[in-house]
PDB file of N, CA and C in Angstrom:
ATOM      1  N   UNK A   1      60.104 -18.004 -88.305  1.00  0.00           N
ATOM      2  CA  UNK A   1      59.763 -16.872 -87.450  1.00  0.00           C
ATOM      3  C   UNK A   1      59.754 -17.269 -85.972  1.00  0.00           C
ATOM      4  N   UNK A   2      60.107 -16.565 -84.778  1.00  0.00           N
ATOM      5  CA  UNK A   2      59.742 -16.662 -83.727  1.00  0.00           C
ATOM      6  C   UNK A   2      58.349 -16.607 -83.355  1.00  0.00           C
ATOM      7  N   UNK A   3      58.062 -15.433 -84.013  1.00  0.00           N
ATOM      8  CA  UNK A   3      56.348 -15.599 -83.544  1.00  0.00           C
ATOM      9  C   UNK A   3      55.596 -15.829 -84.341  1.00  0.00           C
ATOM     10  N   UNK A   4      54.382 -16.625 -84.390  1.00  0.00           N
ATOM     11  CA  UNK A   4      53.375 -16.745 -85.097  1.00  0.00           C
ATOM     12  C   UNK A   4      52.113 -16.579 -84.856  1.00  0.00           C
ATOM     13  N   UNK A   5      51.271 -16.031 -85.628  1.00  0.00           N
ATOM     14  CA  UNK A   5      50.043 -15.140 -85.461  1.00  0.00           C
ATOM     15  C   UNK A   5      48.997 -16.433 -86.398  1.00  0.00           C
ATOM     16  N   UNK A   6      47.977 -16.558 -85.744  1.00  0.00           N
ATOM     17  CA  UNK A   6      47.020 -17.519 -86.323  1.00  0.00           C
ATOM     18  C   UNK A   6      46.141 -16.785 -87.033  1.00  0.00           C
ATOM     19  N   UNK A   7      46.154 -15.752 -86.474  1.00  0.00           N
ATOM     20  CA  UNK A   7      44.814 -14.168 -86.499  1.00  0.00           C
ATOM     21  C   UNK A   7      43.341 -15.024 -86.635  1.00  0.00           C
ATOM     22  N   UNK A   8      42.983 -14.383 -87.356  1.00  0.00           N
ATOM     23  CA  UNK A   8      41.360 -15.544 -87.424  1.00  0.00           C
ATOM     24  C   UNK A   8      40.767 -16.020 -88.607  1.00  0.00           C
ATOM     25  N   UNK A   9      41.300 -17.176 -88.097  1.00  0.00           N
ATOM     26  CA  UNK A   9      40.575 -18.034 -89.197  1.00  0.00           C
ATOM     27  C   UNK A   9      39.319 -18.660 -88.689  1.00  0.00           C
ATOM     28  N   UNK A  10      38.575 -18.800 -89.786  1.00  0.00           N
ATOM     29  CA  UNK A  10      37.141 -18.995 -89.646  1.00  0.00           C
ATOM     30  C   UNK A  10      37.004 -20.182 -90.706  1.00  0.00           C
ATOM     31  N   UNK A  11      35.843 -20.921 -90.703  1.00  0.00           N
ATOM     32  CA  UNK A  11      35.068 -22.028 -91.360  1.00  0.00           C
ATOM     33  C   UNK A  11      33.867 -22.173 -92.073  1.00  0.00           C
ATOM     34  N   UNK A  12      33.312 -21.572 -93.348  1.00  0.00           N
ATOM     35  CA  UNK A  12      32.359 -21.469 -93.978  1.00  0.00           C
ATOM     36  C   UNK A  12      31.454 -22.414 -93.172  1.00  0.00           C
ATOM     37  N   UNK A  13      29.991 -22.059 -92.700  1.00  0.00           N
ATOM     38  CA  UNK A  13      29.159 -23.388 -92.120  1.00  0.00           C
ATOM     39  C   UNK A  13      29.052 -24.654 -92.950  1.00  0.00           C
ATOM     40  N   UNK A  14      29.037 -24.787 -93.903  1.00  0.00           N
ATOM     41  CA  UNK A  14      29.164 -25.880 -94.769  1.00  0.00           C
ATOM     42  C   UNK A  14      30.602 -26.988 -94.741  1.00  0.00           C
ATOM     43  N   UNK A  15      31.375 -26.209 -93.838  1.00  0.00           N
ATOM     44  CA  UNK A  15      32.499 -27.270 -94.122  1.00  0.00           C
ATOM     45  C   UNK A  15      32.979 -27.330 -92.279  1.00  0.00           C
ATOM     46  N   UNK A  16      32.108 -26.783 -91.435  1.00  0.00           N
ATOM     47  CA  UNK A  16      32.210 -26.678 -89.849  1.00  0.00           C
ATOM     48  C   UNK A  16      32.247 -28.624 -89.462  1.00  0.00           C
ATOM     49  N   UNK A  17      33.234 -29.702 -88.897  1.00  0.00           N
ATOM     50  CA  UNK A  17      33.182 -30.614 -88.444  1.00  0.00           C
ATOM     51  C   UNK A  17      33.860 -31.423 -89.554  1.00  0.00           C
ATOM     52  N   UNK A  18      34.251 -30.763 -90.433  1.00  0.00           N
ATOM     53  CA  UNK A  18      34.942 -31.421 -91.625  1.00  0.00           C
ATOM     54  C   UNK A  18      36.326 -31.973 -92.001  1.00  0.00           C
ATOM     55  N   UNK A  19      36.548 -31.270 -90.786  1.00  0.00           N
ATOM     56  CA  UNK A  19      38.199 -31.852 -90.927  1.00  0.00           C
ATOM     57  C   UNK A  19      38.677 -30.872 -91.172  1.00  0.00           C
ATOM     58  N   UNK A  20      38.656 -29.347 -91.469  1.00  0.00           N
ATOM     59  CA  UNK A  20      39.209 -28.540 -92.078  1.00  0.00           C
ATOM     60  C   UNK A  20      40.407 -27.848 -91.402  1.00  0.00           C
ATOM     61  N   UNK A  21      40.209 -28.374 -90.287  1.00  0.00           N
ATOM     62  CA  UNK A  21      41.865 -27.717 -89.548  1.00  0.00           C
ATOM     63  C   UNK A  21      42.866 -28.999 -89.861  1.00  0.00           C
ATOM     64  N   UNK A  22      42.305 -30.229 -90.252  1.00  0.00           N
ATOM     65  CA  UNK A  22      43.197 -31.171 -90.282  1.00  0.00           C
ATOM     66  C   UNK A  22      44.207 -30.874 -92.185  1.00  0.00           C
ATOM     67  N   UNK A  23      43.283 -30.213 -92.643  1.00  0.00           N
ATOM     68  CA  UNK A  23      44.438 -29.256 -94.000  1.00  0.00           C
ATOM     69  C   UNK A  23      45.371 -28.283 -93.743  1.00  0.00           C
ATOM     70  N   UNK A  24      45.634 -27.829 -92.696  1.00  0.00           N
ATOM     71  CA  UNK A  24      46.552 -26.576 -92.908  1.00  0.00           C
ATOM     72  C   UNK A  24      47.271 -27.198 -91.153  1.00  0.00           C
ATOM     73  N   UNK A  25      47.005 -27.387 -90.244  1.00  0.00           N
ATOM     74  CA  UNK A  25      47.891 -27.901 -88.882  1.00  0.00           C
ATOM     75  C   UNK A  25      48.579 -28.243 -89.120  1.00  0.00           C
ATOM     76  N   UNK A  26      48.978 -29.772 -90.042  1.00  0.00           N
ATOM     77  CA  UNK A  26      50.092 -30.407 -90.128  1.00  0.00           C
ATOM     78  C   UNK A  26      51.261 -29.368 -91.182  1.00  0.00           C
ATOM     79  N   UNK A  27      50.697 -29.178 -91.621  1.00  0.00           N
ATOM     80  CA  UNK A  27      51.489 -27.901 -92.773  1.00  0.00           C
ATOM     81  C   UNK A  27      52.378 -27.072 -91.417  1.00  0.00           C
ATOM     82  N   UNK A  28      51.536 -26.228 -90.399  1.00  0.00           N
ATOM     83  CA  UNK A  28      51.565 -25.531 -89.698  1.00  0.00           C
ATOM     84  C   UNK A  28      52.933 -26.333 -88.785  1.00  0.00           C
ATOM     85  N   UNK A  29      52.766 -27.397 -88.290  1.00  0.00           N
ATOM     86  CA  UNK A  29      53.151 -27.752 -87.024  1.00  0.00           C
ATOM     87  C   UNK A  29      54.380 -28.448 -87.673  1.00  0.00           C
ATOM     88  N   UNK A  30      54.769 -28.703 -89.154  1.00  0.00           N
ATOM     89  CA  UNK A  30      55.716 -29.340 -89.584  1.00  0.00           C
ATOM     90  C   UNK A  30      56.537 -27.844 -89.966  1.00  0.00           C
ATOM     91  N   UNK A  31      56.093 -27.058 -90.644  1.00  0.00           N
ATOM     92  CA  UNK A  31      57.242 -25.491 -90.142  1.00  0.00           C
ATOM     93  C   UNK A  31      57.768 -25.185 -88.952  1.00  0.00           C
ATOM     94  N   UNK A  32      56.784 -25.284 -87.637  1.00  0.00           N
ATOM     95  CA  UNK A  32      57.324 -24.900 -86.564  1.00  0.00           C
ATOM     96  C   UNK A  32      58.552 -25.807 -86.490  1.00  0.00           C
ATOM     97  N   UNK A  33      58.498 -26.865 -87.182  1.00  0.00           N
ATOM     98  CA  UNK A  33      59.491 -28.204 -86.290  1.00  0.00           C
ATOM     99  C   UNK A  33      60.628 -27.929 -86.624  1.00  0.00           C
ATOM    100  N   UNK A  34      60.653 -27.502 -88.337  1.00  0.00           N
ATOM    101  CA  UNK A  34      61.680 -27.410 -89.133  1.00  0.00           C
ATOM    102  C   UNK A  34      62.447 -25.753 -88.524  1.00  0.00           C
ATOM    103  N   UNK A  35      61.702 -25.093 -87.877  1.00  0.00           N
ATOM    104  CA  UNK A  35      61.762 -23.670 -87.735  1.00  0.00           C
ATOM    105  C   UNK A  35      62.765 -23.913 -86.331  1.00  0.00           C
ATOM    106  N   UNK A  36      64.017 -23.915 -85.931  1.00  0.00           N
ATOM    107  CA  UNK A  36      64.504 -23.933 -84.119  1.00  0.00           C
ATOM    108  C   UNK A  36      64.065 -22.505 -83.841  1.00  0.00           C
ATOM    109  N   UNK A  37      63.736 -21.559 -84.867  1.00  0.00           N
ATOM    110  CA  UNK A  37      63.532 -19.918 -84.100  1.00  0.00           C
ATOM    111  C   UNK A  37      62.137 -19.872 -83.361  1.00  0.00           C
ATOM    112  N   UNK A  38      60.990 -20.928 -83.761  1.00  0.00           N
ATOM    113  CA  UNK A  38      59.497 -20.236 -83.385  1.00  0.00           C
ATOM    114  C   UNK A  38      59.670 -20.886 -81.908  1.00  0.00           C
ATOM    115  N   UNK A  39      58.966 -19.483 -81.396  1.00  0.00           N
ATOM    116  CA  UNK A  39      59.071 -20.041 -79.637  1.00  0.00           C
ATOM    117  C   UNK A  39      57.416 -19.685 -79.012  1.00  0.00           C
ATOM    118  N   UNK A  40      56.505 -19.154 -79.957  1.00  0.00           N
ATOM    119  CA  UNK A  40      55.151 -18.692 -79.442  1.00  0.00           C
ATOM    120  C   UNK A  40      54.221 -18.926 -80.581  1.00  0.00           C
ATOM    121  N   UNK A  41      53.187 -19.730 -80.752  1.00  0.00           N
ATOM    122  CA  UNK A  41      52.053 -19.237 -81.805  1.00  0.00           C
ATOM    123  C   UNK A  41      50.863 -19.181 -80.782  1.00  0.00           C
ATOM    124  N   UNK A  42      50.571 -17.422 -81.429  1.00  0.00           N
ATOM    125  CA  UNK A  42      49.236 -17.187 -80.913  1.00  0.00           C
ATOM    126  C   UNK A  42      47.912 -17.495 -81.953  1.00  0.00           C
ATOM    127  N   UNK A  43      46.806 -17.781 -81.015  1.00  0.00           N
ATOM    128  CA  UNK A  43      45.579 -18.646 -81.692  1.00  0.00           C
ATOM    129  C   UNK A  43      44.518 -17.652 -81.813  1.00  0.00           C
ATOM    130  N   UNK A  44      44.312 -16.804 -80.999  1.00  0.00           N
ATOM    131  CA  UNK A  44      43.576 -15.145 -80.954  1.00  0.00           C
ATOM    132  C   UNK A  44      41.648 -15.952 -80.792  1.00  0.00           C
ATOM    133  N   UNK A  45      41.281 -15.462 -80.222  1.00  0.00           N
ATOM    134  CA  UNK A  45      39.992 -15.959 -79.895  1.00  0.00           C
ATOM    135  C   UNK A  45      38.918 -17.309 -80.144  1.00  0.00           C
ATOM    136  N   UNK A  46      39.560 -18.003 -79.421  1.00  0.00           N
ATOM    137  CA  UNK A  46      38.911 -19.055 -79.014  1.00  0.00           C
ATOM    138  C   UNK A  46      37.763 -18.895 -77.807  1.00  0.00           C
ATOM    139  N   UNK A  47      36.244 -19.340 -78.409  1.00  0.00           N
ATOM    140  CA  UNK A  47      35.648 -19.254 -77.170  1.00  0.00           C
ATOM    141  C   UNK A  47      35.961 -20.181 -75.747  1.00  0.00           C
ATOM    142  N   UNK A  48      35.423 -19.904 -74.978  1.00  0.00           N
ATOM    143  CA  UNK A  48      36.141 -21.221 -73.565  1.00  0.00           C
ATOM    144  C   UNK A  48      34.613 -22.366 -73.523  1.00  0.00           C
ATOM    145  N   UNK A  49      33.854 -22.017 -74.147  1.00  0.00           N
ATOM    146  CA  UNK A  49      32.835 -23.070 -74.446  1.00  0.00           C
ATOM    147  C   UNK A  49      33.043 -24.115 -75.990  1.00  0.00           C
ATOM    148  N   UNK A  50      34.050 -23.676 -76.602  1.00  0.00           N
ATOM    149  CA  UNK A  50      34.187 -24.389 -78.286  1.00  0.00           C
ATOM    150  C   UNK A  50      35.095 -25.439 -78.125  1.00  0.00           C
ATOM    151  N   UNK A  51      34.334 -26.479 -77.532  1.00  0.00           N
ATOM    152  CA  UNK A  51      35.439 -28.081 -76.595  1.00  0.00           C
ATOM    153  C   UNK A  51      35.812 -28.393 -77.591  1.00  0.00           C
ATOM    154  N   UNK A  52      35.611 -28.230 -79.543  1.00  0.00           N
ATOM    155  CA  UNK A  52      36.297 -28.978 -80.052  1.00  0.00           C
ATOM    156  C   UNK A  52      37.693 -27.715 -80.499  1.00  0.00           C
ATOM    157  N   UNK A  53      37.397 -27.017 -80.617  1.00  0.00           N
ATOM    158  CA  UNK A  53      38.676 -25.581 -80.384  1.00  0.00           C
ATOM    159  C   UNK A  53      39.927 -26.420 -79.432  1.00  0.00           C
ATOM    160  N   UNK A  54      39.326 -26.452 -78.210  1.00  0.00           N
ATOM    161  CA  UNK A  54      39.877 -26.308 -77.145  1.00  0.00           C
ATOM    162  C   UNK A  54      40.480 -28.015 -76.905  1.00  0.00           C
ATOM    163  N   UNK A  55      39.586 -28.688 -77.088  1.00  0.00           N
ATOM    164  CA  UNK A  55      40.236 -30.123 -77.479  1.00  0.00           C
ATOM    165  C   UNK A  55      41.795 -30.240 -78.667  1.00  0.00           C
ATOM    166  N   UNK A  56      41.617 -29.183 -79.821  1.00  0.00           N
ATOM    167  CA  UNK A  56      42.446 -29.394 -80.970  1.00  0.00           C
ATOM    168  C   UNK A  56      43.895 -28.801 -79.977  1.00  0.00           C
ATOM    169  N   UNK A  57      43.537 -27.611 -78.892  1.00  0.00           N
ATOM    170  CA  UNK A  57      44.757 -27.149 -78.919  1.00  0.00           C
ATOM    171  C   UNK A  57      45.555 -27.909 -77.053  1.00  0.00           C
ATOM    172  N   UNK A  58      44.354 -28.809 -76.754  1.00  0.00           N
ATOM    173  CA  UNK A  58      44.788 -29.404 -75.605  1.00  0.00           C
ATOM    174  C   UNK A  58      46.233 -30.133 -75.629  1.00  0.00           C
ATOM    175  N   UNK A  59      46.473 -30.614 -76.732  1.00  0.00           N
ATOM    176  CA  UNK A  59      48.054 -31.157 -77.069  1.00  0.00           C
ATOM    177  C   UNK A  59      49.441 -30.345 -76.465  1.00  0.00           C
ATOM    178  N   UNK A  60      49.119 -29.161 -76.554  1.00  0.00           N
ATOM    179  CA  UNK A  60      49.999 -28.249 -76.516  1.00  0.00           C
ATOM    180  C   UNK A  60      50.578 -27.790 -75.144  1.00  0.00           C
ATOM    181  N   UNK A  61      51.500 -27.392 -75.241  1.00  0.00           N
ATOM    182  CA  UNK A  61      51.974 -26.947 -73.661  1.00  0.00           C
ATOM    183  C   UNK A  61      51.296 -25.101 -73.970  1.00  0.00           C
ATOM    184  N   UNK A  62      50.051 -24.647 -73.402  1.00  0.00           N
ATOM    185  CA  UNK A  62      49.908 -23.282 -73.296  1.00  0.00           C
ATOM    186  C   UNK A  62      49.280 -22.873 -72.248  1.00  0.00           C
ATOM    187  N   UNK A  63      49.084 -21.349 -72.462  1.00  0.00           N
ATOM    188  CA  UNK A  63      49.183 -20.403 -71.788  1.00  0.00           C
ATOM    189  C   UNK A  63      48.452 -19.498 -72.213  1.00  0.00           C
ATOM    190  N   UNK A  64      47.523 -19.199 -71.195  1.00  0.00           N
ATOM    191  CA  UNK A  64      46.134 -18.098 -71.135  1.00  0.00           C
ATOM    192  C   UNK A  64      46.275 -17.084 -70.947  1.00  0.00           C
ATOM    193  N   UNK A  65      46.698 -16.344 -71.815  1.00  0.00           N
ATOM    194  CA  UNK A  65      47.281 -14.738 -71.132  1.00  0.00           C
ATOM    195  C   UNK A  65      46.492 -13.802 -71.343  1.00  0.00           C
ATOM    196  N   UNK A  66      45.111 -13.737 -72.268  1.00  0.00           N
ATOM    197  CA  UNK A  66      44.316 -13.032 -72.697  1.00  0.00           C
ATOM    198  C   UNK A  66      43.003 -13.623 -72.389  1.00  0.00           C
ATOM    199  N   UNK A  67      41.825 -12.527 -72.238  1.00  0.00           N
ATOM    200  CA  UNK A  67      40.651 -13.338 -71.419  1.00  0.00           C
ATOM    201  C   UNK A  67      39.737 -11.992 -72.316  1.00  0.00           C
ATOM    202  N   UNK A  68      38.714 -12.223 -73.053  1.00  0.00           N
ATOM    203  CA  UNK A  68      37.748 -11.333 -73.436  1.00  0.00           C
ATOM    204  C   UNK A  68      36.006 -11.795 -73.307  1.00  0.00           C
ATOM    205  N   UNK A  69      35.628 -11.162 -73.063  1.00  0.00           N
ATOM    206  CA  UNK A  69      33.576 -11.710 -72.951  1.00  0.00           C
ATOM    207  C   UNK A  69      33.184 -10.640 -73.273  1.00  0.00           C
ATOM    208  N   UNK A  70      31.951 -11.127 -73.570  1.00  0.00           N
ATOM    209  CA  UNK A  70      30.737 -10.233 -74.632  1.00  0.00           C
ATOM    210  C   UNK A  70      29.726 -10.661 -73.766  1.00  0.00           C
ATOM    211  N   UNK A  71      29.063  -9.650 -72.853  1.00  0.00           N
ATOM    212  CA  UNK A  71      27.804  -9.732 -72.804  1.00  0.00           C
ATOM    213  C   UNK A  71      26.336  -9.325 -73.144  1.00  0.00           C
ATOM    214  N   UNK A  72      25.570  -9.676 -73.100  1.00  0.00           N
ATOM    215  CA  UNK A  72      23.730  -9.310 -73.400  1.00  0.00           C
ATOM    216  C   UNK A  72      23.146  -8.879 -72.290  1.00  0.00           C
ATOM    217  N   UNK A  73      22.799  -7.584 -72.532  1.00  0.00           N
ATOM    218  CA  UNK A  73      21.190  -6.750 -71.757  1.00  0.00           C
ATOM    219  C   UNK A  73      19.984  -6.578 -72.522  1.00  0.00           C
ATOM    220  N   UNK A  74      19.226  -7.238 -72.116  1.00  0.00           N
ATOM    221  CA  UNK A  74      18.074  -6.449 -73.149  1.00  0.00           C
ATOM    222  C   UNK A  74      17.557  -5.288 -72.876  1.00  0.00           C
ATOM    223  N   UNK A  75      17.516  -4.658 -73.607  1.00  0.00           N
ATOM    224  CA  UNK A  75      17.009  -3.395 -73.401  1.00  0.00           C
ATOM    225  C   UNK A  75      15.417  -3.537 -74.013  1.00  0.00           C
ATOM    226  N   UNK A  76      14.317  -2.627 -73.035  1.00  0.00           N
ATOM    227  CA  UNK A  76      13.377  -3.467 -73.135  1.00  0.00           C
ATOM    228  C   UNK A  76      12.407  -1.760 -73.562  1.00  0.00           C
TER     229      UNK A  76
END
C-alpha cells in the first residue's frame, strides 16, 4: 500500500513497558521495505509528553502535520 494507517493501537496496563511494540514493528517495517509503493505511515495520536512513544518513532524521517489538546476546567 502507499498509505498506511496505524489507527490506535493501545496496550492492556499489564503488558505497558513490555516490549509489546517490539512484536508487530519489525513485522511492520519489514513490509514497508519489501513494499517500493508505501510512501506515508500515519501513527494517529501520540501524546507530545509519551518520550517513550516519541523516542520509538524518533528513528524516522517525520512530519507533524496534526496537533490536538484536551483541556480541564473545573467547574466548581
Amino acid at each position: 500500500p502507499e498509505y498506511i494507517d496505524l489507527a490506535l493501537i493501545a496496550v492492556d496496563k499489564q503488558y505497558v513497558n513490555k516490549g509489546v511494540a517490539l512484536c508487530f514493528l519489525p513485522e511492520l517495517m519489514r513490509m514497508v521495505k519489501e513494499s517500493s509503493n508505501t510512501k506515508w505511515i500515519e501513527t494517529n495520536l501520540n501524546l507530545e509528553t509519551n518520550i517513550p512513544i516519541q523516542n520509538m518513532w524518533k528513528r524516522f524521517e517525520a512530519q507533524n502535520h496534526k496537533r490536538r489538546r484536551s483541556y480541564v476546567k473545573v467547574l466548581n
